[in-house]
N, C-alpha and C. Protein backbone atom coordinates (compact mmCIF):
# COMPACT_ATOMS: atom_id res chain seq x y z
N UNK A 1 102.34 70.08 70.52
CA UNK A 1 102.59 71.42 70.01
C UNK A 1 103.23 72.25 71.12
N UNK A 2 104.48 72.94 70.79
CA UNK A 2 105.20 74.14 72.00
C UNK A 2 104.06 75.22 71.98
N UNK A 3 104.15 75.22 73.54
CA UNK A 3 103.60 76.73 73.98
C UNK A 3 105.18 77.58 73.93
N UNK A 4 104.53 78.80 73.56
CA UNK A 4 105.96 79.89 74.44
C UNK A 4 105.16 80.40 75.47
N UNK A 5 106.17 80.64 76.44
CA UNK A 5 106.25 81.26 77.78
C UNK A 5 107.19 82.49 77.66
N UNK A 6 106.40 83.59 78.13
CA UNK A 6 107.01 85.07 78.28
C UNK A 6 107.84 85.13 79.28
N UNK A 7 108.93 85.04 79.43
CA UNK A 7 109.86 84.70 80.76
C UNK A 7 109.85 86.02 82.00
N UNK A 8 109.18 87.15 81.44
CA UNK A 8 108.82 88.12 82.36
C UNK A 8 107.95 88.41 82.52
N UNK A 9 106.42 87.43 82.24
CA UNK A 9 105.31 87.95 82.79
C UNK A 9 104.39 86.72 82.68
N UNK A 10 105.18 85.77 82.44
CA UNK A 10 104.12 84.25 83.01
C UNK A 10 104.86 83.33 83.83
N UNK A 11 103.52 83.73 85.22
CA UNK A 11 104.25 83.45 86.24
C UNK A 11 103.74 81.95 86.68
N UNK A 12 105.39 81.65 86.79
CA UNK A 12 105.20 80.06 87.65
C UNK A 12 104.83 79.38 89.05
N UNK A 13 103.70 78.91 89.19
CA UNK A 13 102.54 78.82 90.73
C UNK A 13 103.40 77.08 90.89
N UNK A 14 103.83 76.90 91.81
CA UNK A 14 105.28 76.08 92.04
C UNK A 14 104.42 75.24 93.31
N UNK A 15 104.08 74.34 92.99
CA UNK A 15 103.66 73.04 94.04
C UNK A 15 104.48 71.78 94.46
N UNK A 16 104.76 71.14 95.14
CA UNK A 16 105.43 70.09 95.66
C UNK A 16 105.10 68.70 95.29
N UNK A 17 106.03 67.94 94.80
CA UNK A 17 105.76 67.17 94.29
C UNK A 17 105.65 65.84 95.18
N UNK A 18 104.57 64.57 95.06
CA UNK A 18 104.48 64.08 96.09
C UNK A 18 102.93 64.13 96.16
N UNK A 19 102.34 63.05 97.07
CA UNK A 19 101.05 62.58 97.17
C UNK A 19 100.49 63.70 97.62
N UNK A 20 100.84 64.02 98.77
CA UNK A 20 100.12 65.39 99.64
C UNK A 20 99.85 66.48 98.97
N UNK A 21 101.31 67.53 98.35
CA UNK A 21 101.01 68.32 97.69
C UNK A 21 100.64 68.17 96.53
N UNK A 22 100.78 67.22 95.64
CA UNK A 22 99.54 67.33 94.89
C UNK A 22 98.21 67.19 95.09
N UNK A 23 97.77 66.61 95.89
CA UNK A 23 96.20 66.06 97.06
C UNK A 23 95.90 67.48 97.40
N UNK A 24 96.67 68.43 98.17
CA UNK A 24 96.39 69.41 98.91
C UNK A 24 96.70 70.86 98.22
N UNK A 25 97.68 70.92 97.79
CA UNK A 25 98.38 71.96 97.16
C UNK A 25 98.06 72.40 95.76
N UNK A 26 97.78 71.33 95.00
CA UNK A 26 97.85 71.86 93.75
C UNK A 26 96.42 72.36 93.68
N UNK A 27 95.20 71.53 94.01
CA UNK A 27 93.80 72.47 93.80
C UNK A 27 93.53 74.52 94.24
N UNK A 28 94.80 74.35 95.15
CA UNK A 28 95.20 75.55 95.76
C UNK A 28 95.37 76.25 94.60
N UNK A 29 96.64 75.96 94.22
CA UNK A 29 97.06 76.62 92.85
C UNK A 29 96.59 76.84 91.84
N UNK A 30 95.54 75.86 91.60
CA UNK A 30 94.39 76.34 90.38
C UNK A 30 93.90 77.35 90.12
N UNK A 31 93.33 77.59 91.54
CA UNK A 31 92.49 78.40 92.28
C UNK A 31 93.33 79.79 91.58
N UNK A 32 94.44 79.83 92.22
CA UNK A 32 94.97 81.07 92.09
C UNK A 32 95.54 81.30 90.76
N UNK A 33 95.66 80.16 89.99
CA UNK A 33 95.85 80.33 88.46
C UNK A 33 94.67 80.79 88.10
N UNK A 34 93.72 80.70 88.39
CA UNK A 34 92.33 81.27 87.81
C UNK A 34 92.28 82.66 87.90
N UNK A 35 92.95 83.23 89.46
CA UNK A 35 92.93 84.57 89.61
C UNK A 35 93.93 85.22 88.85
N UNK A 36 94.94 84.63 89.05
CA UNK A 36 95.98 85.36 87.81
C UNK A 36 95.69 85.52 86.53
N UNK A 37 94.91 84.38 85.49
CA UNK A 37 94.65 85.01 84.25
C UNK A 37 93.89 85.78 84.21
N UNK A 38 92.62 85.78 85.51
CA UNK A 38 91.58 86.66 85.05
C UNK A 38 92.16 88.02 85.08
N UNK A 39 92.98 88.27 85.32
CA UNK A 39 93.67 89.79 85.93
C UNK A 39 94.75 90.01 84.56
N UNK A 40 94.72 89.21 83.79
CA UNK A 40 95.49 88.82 82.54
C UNK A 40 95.23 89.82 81.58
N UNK A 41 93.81 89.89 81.68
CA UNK A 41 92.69 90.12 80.92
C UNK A 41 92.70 89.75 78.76
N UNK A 42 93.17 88.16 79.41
CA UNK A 42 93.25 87.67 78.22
C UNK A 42 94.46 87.31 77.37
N UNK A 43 95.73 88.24 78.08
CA UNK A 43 96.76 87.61 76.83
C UNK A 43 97.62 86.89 77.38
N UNK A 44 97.92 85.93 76.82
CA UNK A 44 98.77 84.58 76.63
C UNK A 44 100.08 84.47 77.45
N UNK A 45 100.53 85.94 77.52
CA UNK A 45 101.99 86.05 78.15
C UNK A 45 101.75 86.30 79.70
N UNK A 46 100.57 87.48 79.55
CA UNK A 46 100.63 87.55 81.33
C UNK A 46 99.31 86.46 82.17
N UNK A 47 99.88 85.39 82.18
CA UNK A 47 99.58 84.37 82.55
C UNK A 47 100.56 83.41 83.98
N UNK A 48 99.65 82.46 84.18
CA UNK A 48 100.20 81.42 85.04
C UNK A 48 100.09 80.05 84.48
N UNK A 49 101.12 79.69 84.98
CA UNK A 49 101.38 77.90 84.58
C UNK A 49 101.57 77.12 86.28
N UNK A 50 101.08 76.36 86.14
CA UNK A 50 101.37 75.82 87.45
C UNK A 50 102.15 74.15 87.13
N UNK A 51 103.39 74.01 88.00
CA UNK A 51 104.37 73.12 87.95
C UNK A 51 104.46 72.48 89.34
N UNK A 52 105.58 71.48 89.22
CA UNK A 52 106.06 71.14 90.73
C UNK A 52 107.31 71.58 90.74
N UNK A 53 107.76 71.62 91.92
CA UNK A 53 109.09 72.01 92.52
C UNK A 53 110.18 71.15 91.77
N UNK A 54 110.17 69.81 91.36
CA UNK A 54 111.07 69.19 90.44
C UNK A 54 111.39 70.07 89.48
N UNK A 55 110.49 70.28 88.97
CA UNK A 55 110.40 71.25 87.63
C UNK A 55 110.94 71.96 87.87
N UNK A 56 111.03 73.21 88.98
CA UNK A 56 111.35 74.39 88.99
C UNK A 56 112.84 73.84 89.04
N UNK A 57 113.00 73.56 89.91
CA UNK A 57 114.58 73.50 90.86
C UNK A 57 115.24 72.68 89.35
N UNK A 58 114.40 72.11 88.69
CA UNK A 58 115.70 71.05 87.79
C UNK A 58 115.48 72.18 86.41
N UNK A 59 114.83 73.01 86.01
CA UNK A 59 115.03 73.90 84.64
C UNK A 59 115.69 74.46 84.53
N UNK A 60 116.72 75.13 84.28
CA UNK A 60 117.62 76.08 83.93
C UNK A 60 117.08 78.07 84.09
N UNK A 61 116.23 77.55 83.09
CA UNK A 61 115.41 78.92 82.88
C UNK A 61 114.69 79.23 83.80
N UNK A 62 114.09 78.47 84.63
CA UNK A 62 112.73 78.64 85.47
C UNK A 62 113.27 79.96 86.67
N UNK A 63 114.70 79.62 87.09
CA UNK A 63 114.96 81.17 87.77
C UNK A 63 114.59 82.53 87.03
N UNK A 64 114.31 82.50 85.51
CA UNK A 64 114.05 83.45 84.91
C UNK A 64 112.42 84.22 85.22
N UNK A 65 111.84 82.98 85.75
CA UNK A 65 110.15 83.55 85.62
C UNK A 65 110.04 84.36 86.71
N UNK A 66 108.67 85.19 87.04
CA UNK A 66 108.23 85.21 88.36
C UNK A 66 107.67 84.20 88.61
N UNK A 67 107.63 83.48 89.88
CA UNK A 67 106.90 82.64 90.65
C UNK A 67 106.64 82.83 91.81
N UNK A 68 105.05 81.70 92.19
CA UNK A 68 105.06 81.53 93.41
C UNK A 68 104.90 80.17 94.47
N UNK A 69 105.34 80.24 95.31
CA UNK A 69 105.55 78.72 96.00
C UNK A 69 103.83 78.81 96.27
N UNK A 70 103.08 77.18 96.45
CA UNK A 70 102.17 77.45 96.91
C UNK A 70 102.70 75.73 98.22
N UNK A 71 102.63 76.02 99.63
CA UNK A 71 103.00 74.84 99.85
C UNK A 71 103.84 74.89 100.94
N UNK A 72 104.69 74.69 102.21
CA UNK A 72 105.29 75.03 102.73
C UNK A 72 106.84 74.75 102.30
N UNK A 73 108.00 74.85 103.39
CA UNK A 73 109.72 74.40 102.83
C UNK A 73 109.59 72.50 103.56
N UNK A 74 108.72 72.33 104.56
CA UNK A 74 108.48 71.16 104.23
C UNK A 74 107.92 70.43 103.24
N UNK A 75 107.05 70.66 102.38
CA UNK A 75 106.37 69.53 101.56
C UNK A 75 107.10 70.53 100.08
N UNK A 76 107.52 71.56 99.71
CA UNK A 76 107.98 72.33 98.51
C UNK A 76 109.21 72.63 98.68
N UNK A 77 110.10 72.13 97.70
CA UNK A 77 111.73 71.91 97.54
C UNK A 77 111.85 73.70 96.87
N UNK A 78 111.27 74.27 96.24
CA UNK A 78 111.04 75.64 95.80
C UNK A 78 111.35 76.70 97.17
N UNK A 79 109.84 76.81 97.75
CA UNK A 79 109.63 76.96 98.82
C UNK A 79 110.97 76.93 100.22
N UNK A 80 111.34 75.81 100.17
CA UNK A 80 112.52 75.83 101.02
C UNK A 80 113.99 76.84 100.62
N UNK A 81 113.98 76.89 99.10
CA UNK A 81 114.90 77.58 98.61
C UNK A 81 114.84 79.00 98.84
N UNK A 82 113.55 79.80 98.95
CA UNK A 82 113.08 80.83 98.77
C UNK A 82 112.75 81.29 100.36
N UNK A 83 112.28 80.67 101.78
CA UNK A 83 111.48 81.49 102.36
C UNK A 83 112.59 82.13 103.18
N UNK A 84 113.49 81.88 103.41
CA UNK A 84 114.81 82.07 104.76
C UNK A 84 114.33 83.93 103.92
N UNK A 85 114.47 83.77 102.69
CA UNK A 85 114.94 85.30 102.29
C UNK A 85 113.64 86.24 101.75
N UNK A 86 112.72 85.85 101.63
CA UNK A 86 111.86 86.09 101.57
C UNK A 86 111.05 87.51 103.05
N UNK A 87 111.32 88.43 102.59
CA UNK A 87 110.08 89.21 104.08
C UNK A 87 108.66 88.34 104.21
N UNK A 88 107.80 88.45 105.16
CA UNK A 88 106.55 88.69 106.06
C UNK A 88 105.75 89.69 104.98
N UNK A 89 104.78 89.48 104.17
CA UNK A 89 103.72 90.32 104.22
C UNK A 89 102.87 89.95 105.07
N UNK A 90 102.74 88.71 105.73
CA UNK A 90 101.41 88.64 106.34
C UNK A 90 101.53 87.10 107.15
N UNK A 91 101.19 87.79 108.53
CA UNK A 91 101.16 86.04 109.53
C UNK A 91 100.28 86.26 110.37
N UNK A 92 99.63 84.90 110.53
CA UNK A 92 98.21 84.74 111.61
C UNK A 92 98.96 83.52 112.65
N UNK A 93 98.66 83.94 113.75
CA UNK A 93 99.30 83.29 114.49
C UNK A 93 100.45 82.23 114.65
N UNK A 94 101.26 82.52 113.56
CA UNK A 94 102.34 81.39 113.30
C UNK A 94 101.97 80.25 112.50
N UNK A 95 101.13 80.31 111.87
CA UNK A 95 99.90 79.60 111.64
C UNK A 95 100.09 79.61 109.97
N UNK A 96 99.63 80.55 109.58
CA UNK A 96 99.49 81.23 108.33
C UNK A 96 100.62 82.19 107.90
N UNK A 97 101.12 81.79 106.21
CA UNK A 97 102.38 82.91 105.85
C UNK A 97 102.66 83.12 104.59
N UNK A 98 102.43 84.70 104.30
CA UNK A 98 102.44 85.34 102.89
C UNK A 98 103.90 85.63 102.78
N UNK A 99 104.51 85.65 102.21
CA UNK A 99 106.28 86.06 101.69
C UNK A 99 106.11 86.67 100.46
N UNK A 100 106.68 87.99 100.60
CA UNK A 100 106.66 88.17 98.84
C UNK A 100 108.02 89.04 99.21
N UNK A 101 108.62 89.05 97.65
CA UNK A 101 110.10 90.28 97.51
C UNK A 101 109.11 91.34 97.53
N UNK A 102 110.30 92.14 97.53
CA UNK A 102 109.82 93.77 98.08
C UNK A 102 110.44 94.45 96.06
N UNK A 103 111.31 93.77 95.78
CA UNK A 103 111.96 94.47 94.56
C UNK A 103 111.39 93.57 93.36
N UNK A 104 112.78 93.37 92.12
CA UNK A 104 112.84 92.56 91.37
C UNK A 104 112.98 90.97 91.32
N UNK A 105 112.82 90.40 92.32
CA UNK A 105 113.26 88.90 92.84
C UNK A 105 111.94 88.05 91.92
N UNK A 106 110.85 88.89 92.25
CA UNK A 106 109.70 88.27 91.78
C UNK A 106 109.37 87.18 92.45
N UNK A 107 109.37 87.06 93.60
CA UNK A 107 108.94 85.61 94.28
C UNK A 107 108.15 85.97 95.47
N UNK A 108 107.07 84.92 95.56
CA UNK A 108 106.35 85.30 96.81
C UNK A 108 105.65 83.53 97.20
N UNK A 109 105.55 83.55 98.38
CA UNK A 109 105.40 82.06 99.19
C UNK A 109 104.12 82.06 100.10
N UNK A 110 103.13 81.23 99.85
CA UNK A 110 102.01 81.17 100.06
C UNK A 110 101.46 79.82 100.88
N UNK A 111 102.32 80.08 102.09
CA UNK A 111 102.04 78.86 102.75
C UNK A 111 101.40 78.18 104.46
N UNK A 112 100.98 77.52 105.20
CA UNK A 112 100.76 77.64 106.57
C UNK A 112 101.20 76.02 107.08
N UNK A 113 100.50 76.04 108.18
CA UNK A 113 101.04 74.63 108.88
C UNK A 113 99.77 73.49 108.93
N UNK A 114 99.31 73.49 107.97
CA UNK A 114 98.12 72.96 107.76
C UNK A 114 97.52 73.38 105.99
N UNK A 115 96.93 72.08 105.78
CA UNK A 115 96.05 72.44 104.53
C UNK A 115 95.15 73.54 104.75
N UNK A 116 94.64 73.33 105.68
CA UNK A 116 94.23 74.95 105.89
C UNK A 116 93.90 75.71 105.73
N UNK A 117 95.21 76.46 106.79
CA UNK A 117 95.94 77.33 106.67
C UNK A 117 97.10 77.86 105.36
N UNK A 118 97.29 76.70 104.48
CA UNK A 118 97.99 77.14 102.97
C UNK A 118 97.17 77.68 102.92
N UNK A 119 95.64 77.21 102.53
CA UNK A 119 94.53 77.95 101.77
C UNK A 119 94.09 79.55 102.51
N UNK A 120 94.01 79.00 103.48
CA UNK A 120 93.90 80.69 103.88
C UNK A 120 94.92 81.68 103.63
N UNK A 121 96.18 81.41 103.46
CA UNK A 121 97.13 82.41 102.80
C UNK A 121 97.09 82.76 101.89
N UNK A 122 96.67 81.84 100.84
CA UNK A 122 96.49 81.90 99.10
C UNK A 122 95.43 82.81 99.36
N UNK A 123 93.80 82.38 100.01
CA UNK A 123 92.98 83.55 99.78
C UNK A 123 93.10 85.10 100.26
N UNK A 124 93.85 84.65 101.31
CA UNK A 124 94.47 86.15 101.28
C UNK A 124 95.35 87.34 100.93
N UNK A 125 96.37 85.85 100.41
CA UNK A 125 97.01 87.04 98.82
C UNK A 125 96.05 87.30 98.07
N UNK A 126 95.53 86.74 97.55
CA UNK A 126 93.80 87.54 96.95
C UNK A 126 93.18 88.75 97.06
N UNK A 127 92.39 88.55 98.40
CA UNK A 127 91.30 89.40 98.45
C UNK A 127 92.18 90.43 98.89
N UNK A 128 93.48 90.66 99.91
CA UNK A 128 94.53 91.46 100.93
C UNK A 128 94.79 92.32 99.92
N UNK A 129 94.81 92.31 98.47
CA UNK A 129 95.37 93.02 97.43
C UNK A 129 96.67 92.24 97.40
N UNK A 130 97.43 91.59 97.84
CA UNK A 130 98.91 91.27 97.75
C UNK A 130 98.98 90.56 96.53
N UNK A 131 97.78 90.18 95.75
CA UNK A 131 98.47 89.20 94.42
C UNK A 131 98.18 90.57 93.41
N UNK A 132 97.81 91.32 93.67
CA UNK A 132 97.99 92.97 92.81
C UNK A 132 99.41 93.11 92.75
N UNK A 133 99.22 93.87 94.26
CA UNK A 133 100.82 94.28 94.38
C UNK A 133 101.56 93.50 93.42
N UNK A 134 101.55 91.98 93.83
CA UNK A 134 102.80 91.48 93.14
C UNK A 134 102.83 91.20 91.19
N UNK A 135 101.34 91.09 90.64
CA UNK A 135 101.21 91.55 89.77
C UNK A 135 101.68 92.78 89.15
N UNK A 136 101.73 93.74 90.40
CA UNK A 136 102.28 95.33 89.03
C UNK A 136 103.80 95.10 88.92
N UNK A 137 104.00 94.43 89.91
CA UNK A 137 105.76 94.35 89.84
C UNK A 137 106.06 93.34 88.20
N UNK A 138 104.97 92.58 87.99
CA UNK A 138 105.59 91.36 87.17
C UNK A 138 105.19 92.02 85.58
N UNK A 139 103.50 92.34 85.99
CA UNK A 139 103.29 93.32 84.40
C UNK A 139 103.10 94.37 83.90
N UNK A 140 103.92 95.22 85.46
CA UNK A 140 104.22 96.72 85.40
C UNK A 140 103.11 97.39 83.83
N UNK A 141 103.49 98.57 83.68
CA UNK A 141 102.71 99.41 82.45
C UNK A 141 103.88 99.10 81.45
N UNK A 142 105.39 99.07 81.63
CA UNK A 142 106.07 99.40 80.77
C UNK A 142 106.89 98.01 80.46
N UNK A 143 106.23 96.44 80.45
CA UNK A 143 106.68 95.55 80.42
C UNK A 143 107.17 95.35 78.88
N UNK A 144 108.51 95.12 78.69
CA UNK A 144 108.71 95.07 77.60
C UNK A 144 108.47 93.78 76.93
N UNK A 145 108.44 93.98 75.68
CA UNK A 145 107.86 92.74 74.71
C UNK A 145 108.95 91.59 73.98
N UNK A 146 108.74 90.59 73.74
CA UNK A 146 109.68 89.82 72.88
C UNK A 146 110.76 89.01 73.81
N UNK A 147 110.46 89.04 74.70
CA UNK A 147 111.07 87.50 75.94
C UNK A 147 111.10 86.76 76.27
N UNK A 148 110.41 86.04 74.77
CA UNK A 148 109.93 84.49 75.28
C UNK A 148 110.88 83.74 74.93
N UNK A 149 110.74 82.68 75.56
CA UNK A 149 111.29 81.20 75.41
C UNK A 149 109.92 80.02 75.51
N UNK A 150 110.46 78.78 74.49
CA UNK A 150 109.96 77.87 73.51
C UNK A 150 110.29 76.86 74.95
N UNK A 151 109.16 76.42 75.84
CA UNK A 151 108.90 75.40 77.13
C UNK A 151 108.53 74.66 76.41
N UNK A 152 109.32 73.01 75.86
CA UNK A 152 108.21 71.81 75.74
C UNK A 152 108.12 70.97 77.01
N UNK A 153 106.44 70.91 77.37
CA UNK A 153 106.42 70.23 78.44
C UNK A 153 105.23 69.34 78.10
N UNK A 154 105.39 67.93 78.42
CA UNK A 154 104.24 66.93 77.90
C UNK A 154 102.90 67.51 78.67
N UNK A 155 101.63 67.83 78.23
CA UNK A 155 100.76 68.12 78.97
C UNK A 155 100.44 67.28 79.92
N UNK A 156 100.93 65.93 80.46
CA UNK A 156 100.24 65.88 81.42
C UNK A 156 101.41 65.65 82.71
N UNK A 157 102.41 66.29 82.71
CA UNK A 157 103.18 67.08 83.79
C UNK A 157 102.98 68.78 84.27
N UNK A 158 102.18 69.18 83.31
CA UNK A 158 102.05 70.32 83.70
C UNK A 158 100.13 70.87 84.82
């Protein structure tokens, strides 16, 4: 059965595809898919899907979503596309690194030099407020309605 996906307010949590990042990365992303719907508060569109970087980089549409890398530009083909341009919200000793746009780009990168250290970035887009922030940008008050597109994806790639 097709899900639809709201192309402006269900956001894509973008993991690397490959033994590691799925081993390391994707439980990450759960995590923070959990925080994103709960902040949802229930509807279908302002949601998260979590994918791999194949996915992203090979869809057409997927530049349409907000997303976020979870993963570094080594182990996430996403990630590599995104951090050169990406600002600094947040670094621990070179160690640890939050990226988010400042505007409409909708992208933010959640990654360190260590399993870690990913995880400590992810929890600190969290608790830091930064997965707010980047939430009002994606489901602002005045998000308009009727933007979906029809994703068939076999459930067990997603």
């Amino acid at each position: 059965m097709p899900r639809y996906f709201d192309i402006r307010s269900t956001i894509l949590i973008v993991v690397g595809y490959g033994i590691l990042p799925e081993e390391e990365d994707r439980p990450i992303a759960y995590d923070l898919k959990r925080a994103i719907d709960s902040r949802g508060l229930g509807a279908e569109s302002r949601s998260a899907v979590v994918v791999t970087d194949m996915w992203m980089v090979n869809q057409e549409m997927a530049e349409l979503f907000p997303a976020i890398a979870v993963g570094g530009p080594g182990v996430n083909a996403f990630a590599a596309q995104i951090y050169e341009e990406l600002p600094v919200a947040f670094t621990r000793d070179e160690r640890v690194f939050i990226q988010m746009s400042e505007g409409p780009g909708k992208r933010a990168a959640l990654w360190g030099m260590s399993q870690d250290a990913t995880r400590e970035a992810a929890e600190r887009f969290v608790k830091d407020g930064l997965l707010d922030r980047f939430l009002d940008t994606v489901f602002g008050p005045d998000l308009p309605r009727g933007m979906f597109v029809m994703v068939t994806v076999p459930s067990a790639s997603v």
